[in-house]
N, C-alpha and C. Protein backbone atom coordinates (compact mmCIF):
# COMPACT_ATOMS: atom_id res chain seq x y z
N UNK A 1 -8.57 118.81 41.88
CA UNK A 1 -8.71 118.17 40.58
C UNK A 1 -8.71 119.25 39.50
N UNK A 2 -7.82 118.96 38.28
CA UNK A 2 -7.94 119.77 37.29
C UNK A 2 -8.06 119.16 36.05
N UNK A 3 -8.92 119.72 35.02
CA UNK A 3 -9.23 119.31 33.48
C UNK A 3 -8.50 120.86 32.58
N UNK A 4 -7.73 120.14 31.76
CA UNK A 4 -7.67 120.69 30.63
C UNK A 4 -8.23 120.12 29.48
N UNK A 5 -8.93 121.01 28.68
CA UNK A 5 -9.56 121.07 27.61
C UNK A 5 -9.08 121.69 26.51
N UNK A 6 -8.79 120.69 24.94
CA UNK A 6 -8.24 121.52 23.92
C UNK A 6 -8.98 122.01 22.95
N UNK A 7 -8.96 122.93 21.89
CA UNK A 7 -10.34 123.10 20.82
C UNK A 7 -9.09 123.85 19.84
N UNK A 8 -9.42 123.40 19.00
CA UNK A 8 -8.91 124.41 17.49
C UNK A 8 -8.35 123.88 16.69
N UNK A 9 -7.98 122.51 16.74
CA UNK A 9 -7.48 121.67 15.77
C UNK A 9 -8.47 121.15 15.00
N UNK A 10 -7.94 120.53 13.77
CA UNK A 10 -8.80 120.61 12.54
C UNK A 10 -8.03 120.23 11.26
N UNK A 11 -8.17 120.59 10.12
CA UNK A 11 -7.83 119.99 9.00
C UNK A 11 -7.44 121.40 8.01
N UNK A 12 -6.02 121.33 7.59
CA UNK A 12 -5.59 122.47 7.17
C UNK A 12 -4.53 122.87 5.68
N UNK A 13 -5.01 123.60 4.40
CA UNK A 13 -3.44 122.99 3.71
C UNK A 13 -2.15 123.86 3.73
N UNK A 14 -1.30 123.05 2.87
CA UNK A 14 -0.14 123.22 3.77
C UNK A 14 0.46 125.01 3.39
N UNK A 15 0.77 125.11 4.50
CA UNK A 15 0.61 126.99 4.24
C UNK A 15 -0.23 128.11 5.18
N UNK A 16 -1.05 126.85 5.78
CA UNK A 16 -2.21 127.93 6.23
C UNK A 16 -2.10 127.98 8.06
N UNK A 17 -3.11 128.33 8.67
CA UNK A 17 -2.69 128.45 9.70
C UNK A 17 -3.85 127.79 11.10
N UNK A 18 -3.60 127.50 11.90
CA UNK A 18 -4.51 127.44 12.81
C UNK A 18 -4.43 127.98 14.23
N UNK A 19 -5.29 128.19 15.08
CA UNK A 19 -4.77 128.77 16.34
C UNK A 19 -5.36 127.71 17.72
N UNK A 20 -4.66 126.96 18.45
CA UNK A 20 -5.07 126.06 19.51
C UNK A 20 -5.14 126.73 20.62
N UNK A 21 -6.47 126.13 21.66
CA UNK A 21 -6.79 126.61 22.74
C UNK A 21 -6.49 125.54 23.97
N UNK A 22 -6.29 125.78 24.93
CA UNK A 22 -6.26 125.11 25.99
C UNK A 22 -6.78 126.01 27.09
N UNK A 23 -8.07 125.31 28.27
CA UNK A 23 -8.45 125.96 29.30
C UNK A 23 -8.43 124.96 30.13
N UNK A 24 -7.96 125.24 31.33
CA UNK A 24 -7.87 124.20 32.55
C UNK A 24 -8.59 125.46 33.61
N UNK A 25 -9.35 124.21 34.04
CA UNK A 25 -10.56 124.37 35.25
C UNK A 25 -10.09 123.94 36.38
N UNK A 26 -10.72 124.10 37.54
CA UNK A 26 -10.66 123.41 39.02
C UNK A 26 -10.12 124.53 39.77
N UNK A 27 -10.26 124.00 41.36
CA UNK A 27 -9.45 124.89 42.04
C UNK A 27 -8.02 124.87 42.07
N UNK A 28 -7.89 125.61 40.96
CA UNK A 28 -6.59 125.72 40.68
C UNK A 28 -5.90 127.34 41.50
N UNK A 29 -4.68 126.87 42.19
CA UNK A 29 -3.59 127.91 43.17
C UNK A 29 -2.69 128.67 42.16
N UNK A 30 -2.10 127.53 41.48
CA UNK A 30 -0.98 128.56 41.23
C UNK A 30 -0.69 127.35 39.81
N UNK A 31 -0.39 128.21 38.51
CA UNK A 31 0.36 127.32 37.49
C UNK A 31 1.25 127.43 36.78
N UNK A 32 2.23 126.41 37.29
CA UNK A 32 3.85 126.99 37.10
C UNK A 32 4.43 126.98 35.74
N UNK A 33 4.17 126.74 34.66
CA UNK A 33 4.17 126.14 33.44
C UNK A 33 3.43 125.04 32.78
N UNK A 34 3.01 126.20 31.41
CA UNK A 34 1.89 125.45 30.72
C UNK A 34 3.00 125.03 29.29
N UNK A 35 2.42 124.02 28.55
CA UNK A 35 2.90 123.29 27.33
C UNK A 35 2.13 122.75 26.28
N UNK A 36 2.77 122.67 25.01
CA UNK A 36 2.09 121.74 24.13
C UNK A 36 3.21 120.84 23.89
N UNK A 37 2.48 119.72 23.62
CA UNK A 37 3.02 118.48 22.92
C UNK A 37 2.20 117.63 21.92
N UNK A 38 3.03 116.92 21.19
CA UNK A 38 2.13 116.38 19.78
C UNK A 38 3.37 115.04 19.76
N UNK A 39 2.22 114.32 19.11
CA UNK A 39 2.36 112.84 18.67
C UNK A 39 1.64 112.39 17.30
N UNK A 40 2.62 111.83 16.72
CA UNK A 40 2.70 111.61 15.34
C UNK A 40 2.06 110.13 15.37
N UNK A 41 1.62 109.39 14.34
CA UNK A 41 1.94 108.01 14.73
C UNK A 41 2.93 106.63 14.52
N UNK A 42 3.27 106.50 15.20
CA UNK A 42 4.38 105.53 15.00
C UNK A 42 6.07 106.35 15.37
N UNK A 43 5.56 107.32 16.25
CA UNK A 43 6.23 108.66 16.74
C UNK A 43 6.40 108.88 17.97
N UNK A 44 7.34 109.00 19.19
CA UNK A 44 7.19 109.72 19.94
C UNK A 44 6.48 110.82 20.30
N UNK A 45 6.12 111.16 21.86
CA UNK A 45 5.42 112.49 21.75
C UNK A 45 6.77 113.49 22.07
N UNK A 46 6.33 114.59 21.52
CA UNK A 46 7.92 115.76 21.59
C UNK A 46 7.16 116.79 22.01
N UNK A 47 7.85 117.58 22.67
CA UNK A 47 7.81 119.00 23.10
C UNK A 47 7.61 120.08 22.29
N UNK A 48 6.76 120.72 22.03
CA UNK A 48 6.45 121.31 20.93
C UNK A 48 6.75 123.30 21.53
N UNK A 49 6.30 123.55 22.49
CA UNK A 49 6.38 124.71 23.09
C UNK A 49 5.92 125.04 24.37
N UNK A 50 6.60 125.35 25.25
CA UNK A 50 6.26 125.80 26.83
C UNK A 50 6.46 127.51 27.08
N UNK A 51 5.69 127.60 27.89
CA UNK A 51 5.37 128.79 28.62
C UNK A 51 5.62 128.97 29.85
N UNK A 52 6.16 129.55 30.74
CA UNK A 52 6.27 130.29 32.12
C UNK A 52 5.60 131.39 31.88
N UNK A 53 5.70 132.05 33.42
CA UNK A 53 5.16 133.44 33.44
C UNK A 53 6.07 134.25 32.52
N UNK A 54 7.53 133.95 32.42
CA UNK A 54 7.84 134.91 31.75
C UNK A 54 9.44 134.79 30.19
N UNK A 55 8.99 133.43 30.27
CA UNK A 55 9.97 132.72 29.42
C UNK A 55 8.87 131.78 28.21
N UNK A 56 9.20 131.58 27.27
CA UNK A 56 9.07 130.65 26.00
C UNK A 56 10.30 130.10 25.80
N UNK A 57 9.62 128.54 25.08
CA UNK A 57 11.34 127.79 24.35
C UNK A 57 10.28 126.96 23.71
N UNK A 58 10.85 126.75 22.53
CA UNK A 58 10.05 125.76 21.26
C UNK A 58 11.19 125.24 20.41
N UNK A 59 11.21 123.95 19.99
CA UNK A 59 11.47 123.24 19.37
C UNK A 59 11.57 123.45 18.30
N UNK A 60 13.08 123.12 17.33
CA UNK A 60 13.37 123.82 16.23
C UNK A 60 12.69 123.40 15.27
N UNK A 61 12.11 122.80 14.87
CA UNK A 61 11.40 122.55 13.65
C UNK A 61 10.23 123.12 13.56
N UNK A 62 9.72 124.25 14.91
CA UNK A 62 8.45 125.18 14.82
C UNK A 62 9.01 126.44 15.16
N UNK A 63 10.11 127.34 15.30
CA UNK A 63 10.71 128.16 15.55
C UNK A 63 10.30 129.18 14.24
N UNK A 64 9.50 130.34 14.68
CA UNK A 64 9.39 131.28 13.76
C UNK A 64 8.06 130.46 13.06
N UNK A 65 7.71 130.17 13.04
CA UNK A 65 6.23 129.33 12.68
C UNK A 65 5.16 129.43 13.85
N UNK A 66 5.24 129.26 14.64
CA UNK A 66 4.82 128.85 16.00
C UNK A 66 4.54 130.09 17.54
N UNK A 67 3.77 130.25 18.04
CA UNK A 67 3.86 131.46 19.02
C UNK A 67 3.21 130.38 20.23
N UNK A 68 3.58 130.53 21.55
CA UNK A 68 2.82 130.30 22.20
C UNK A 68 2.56 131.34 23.60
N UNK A 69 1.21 131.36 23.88
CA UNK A 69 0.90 132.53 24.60
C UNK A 69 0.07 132.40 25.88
N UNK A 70 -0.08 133.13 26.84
CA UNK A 70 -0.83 132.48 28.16
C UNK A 70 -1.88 134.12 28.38
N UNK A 71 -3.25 133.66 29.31
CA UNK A 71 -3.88 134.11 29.33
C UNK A 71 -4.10 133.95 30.50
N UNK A 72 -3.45 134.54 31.83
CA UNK A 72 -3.70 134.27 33.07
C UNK A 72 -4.96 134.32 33.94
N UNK A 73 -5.85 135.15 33.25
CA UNK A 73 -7.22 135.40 34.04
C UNK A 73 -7.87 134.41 33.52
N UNK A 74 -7.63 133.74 32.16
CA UNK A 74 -8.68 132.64 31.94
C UNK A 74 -8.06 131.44 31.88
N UNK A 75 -7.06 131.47 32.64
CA UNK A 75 -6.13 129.83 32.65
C UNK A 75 -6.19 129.26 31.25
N UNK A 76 -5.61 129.75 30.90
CA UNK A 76 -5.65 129.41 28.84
C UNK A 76 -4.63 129.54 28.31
N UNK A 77 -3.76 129.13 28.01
CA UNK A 77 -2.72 128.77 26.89
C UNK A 77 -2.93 128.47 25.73
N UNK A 78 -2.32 129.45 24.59
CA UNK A 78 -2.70 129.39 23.43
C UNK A 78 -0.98 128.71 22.75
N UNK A 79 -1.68 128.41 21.09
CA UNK A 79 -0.24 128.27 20.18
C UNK A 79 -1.24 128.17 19.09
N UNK A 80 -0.54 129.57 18.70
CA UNK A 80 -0.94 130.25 17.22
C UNK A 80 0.51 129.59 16.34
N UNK A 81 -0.37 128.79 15.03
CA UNK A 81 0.27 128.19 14.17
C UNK A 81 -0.15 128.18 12.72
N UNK A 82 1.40 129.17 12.27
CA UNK A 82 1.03 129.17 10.58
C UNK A 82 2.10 128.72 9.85
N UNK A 83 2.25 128.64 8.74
CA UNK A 83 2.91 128.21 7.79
C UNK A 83 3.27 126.82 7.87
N UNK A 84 1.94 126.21 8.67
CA UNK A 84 1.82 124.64 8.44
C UNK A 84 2.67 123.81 7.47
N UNK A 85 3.17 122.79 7.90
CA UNK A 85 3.49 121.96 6.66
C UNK A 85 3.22 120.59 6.65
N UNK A 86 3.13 119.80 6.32
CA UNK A 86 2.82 118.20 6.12
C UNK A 86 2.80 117.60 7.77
N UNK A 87 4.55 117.90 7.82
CA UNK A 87 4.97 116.84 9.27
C UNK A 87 4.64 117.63 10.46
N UNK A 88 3.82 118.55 10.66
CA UNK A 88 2.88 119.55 11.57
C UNK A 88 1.95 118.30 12.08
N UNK A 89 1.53 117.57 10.98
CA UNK A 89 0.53 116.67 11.18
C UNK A 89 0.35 116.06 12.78
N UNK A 90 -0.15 115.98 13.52
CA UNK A 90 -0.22 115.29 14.47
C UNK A 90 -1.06 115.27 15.79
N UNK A 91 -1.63 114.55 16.64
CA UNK A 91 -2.62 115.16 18.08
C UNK A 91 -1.41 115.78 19.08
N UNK A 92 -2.14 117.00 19.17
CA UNK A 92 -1.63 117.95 20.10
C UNK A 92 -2.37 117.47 21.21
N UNK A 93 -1.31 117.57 22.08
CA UNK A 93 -1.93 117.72 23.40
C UNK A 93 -1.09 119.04 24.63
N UNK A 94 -2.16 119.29 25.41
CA UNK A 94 -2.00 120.58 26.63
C UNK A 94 -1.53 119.71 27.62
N UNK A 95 -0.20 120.32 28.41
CA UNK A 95 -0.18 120.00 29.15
C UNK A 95 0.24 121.50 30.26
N UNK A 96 0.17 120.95 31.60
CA UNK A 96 0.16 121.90 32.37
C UNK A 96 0.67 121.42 34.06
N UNK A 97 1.50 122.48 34.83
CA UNK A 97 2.29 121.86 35.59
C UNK A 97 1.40 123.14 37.13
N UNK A 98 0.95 121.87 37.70
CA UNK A 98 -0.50 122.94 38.33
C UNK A 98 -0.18 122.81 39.72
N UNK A 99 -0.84 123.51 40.46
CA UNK A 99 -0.50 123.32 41.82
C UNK A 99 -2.62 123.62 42.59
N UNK A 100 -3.24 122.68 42.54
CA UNK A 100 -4.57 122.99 43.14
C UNK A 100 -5.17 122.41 44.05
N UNK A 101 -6.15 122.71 44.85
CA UNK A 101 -6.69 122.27 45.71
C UNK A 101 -5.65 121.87 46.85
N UNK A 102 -5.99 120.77 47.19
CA UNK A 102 -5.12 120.14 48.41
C UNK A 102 -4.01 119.16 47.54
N UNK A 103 -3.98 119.13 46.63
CA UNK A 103 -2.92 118.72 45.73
C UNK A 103 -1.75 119.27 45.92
N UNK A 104 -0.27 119.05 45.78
CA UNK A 104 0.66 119.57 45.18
C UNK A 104 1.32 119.67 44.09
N UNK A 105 2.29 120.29 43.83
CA UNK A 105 2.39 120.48 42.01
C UNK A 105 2.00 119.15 41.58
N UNK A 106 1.68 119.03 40.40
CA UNK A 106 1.84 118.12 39.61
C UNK A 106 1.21 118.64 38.04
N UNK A 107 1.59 117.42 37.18
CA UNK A 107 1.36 117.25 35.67
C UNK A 107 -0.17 117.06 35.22
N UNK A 108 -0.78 117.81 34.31
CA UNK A 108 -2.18 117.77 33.98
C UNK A 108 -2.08 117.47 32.70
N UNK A 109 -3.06 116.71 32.14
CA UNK A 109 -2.59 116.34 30.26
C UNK A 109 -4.10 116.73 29.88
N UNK A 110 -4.36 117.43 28.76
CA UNK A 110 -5.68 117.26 28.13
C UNK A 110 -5.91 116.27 27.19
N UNK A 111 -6.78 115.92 26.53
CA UNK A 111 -7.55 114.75 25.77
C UNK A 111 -6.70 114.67 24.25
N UNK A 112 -6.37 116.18 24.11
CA UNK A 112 -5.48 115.82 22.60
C UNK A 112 -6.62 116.17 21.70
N UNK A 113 -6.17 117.24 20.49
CA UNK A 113 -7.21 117.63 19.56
C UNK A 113 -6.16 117.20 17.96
N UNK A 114 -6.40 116.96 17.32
CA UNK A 114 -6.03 116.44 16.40
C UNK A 114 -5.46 117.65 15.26
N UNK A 115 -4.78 117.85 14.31
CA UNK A 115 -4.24 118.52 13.52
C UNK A 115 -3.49 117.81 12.27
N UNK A 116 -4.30 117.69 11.19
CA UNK A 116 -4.09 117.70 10.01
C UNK A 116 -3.92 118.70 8.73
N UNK A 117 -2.09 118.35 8.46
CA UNK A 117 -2.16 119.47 7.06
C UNK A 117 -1.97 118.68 6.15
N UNK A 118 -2.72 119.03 5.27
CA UNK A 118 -3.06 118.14 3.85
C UNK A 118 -3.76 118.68 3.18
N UNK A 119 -2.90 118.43 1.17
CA UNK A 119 -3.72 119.06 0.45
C UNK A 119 -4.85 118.63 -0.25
């Protein structure tokens, strides 16, 4: 069994920056790719930025705005985000492609932390 947990979203204006956390727990083996995704409302959820061990790819409307970064000893995936703008607006959520316990791979979603830019 695995939990991811998000923290760093918040309320921001437009310009400024925030930095999101994600930590996933459990007996976790091996994790093959971590992600963010966000949902607007009345929106699809979209792909916002993924991580491998040794590749990134993000979605053009956060390209050069957007970093996302992994922290292998503390199972943590970050996405450092500045130059916010309006349609940034939305709940992020972590996701993560895990392989633990007596499980095999599969998809982990966290709870979703919210992100508002507004002036």
């Amino acid at each position: 069994q695995v939990q991811l947990v998000e923290s760093g979203g918040g309320l921001v204006q437009p310009g400024g920056s925030l930095r999101l956390s994600c930590v996933a727990s459990g007996s976790i083996s091996n994790i093959n790719s971590m992600a963010w995704y966000r949902q607007a409302p009345g929106k699809k959820r979209e792909l916002v930025a993924a991580i491998t061990s040794g590749n990134t790819n993000y979605a053009d409307s956060v390209k050069g705005r957007f970093t996302i970064s992994r922290d292998n000893a503390k199972n943590t995936v970050y996405l450092q985000m500045n130059s916010l703008k309006p349609e940034d607006t939305a709940v992020y959520y972590c996701q993560g492609n895990i392989r633990a316990g007596t499980y095999y791979w599969r998809d982990y979603w966290g709870q979703g932390t919210q992100v508002t830019v507004s002036s």
